[in-house]
PDB file of N, CA and C in Angstrom:
ATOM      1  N   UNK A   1     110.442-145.938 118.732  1.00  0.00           N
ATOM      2  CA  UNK A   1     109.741-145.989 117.448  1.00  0.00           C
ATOM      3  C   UNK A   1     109.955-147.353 116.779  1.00  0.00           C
ATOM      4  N   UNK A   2     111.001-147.877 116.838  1.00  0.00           N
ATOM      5  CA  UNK A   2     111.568-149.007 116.015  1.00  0.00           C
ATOM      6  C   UNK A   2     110.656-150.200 116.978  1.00  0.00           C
ATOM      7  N   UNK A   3     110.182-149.962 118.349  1.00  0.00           N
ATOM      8  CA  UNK A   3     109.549-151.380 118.766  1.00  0.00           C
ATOM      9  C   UNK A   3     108.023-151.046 118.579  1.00  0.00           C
ATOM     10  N   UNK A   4     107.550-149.636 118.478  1.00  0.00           N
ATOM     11  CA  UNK A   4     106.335-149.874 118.348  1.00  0.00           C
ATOM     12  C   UNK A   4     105.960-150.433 116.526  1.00  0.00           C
ATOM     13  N   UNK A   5     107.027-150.175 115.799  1.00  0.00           N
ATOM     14  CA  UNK A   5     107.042-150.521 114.359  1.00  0.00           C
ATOM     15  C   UNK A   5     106.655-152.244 114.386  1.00  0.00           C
ATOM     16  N   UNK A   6     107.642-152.768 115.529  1.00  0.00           N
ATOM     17  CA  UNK A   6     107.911-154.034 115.074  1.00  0.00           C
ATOM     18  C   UNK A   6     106.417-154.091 115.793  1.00  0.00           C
ATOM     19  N   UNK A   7     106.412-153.896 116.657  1.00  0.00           N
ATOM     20  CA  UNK A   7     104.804-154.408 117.525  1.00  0.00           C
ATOM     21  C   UNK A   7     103.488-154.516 116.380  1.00  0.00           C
ATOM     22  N   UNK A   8     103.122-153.276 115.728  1.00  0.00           N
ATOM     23  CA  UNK A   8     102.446-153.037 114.738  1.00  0.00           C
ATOM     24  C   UNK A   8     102.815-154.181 113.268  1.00  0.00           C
ATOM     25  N   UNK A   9     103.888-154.326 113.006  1.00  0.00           N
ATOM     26  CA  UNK A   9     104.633-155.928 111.872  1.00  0.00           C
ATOM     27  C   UNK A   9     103.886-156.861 112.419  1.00  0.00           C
ATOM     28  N   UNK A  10     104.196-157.486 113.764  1.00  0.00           N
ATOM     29  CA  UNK A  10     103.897-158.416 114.552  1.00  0.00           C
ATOM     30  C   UNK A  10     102.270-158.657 114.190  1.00  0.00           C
ATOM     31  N   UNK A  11     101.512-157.576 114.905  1.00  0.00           N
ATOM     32  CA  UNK A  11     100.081-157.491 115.082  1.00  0.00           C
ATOM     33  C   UNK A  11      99.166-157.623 113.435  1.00  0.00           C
ATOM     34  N   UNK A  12      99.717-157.042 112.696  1.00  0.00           N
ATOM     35  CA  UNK A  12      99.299-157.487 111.143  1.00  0.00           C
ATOM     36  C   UNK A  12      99.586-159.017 110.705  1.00  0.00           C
ATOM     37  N   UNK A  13     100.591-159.371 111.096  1.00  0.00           N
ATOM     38  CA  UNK A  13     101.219-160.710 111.032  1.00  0.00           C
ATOM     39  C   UNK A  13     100.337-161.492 111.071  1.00  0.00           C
ATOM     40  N   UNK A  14      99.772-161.226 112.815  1.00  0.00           N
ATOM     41  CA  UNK A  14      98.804-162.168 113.115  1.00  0.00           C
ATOM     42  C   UNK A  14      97.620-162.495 112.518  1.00  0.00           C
ATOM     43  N   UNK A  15      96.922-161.022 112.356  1.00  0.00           N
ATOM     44  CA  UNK A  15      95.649-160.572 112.081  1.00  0.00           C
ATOM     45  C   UNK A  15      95.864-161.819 110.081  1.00  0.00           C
ATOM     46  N   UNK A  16      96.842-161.137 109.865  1.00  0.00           N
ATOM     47  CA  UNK A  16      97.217-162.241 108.224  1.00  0.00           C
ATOM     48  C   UNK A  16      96.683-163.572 108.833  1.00  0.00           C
ATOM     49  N   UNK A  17      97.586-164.071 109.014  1.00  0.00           N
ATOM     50  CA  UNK A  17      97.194-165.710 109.807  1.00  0.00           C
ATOM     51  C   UNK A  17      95.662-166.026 110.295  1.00  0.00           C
ATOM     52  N   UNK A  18      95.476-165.550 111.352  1.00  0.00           N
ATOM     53  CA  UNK A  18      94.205-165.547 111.518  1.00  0.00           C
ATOM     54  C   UNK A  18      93.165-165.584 110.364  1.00  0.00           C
ATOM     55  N   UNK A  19      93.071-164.401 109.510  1.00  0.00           N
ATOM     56  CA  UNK A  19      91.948-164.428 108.566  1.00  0.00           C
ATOM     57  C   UNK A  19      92.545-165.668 107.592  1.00  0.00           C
ATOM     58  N   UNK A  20      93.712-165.878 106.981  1.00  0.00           N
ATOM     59  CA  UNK A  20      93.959-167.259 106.262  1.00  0.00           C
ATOM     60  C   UNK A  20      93.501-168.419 107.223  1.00  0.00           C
ATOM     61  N   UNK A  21      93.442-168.439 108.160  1.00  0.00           N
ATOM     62  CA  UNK A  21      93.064-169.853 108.892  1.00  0.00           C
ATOM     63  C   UNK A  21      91.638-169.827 108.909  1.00  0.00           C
ATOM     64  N   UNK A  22      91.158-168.568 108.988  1.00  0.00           N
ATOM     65  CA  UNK A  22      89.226-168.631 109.171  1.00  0.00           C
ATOM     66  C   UNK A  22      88.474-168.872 107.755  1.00  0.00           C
ATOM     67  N   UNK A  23      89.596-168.275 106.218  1.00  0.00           N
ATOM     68  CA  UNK A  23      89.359-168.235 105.000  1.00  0.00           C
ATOM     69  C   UNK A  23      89.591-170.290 104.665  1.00  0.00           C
ATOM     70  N   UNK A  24      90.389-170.841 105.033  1.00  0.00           N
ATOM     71  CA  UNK A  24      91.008-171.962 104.757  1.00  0.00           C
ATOM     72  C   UNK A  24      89.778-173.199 105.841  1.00  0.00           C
ATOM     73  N   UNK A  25      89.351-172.626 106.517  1.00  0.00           N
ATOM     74  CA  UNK A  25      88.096-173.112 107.200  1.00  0.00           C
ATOM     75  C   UNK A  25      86.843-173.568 106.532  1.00  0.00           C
ATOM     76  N   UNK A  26      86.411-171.927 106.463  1.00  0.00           N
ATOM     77  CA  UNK A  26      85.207-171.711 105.703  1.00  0.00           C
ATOM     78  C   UNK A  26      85.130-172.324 104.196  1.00  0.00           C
ATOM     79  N   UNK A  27      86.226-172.598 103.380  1.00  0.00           N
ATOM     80  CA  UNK A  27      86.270-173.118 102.338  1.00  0.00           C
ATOM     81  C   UNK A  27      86.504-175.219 102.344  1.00  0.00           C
ATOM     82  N   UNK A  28      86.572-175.572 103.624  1.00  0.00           N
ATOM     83  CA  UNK A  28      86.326-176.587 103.914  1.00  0.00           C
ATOM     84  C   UNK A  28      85.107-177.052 104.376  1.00  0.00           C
ATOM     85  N   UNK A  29      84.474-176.259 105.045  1.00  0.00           N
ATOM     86  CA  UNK A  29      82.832-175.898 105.120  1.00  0.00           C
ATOM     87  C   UNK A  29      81.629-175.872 104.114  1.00  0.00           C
ATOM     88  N   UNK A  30      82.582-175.368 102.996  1.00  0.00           N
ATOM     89  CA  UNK A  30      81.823-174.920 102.079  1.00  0.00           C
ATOM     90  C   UNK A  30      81.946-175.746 100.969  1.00  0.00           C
ATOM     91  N   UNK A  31      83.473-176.577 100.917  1.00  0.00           N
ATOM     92  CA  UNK A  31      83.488-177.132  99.564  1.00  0.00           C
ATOM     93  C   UNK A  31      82.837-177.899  99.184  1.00  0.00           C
ATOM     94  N   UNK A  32      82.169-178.969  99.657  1.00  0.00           N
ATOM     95  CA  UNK A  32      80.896-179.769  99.533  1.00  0.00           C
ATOM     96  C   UNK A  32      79.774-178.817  98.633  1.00  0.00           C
ATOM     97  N   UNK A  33      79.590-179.122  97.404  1.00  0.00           N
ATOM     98  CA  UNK A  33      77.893-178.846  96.999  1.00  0.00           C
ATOM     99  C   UNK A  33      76.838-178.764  97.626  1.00  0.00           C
TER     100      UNK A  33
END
């Protein structure tokens, strides 16, 4: 139980990162008028 916990920590972790890196993108994309 305790590794599928951490597995599931881990996997949100990423999924965090990921969408901040695609959010931190798109707003470089976009910041231009």
């Amino acid at each position: 139980m305790t590794n599928s916990a951490t597995l599931y920590n881990i996997y949100i972790y990423i999924i965090y990162i990921y969408i901040y890196n695609v959010e931190g993108t798109y707003n470089l994309l976009g910041s231009p008028p």
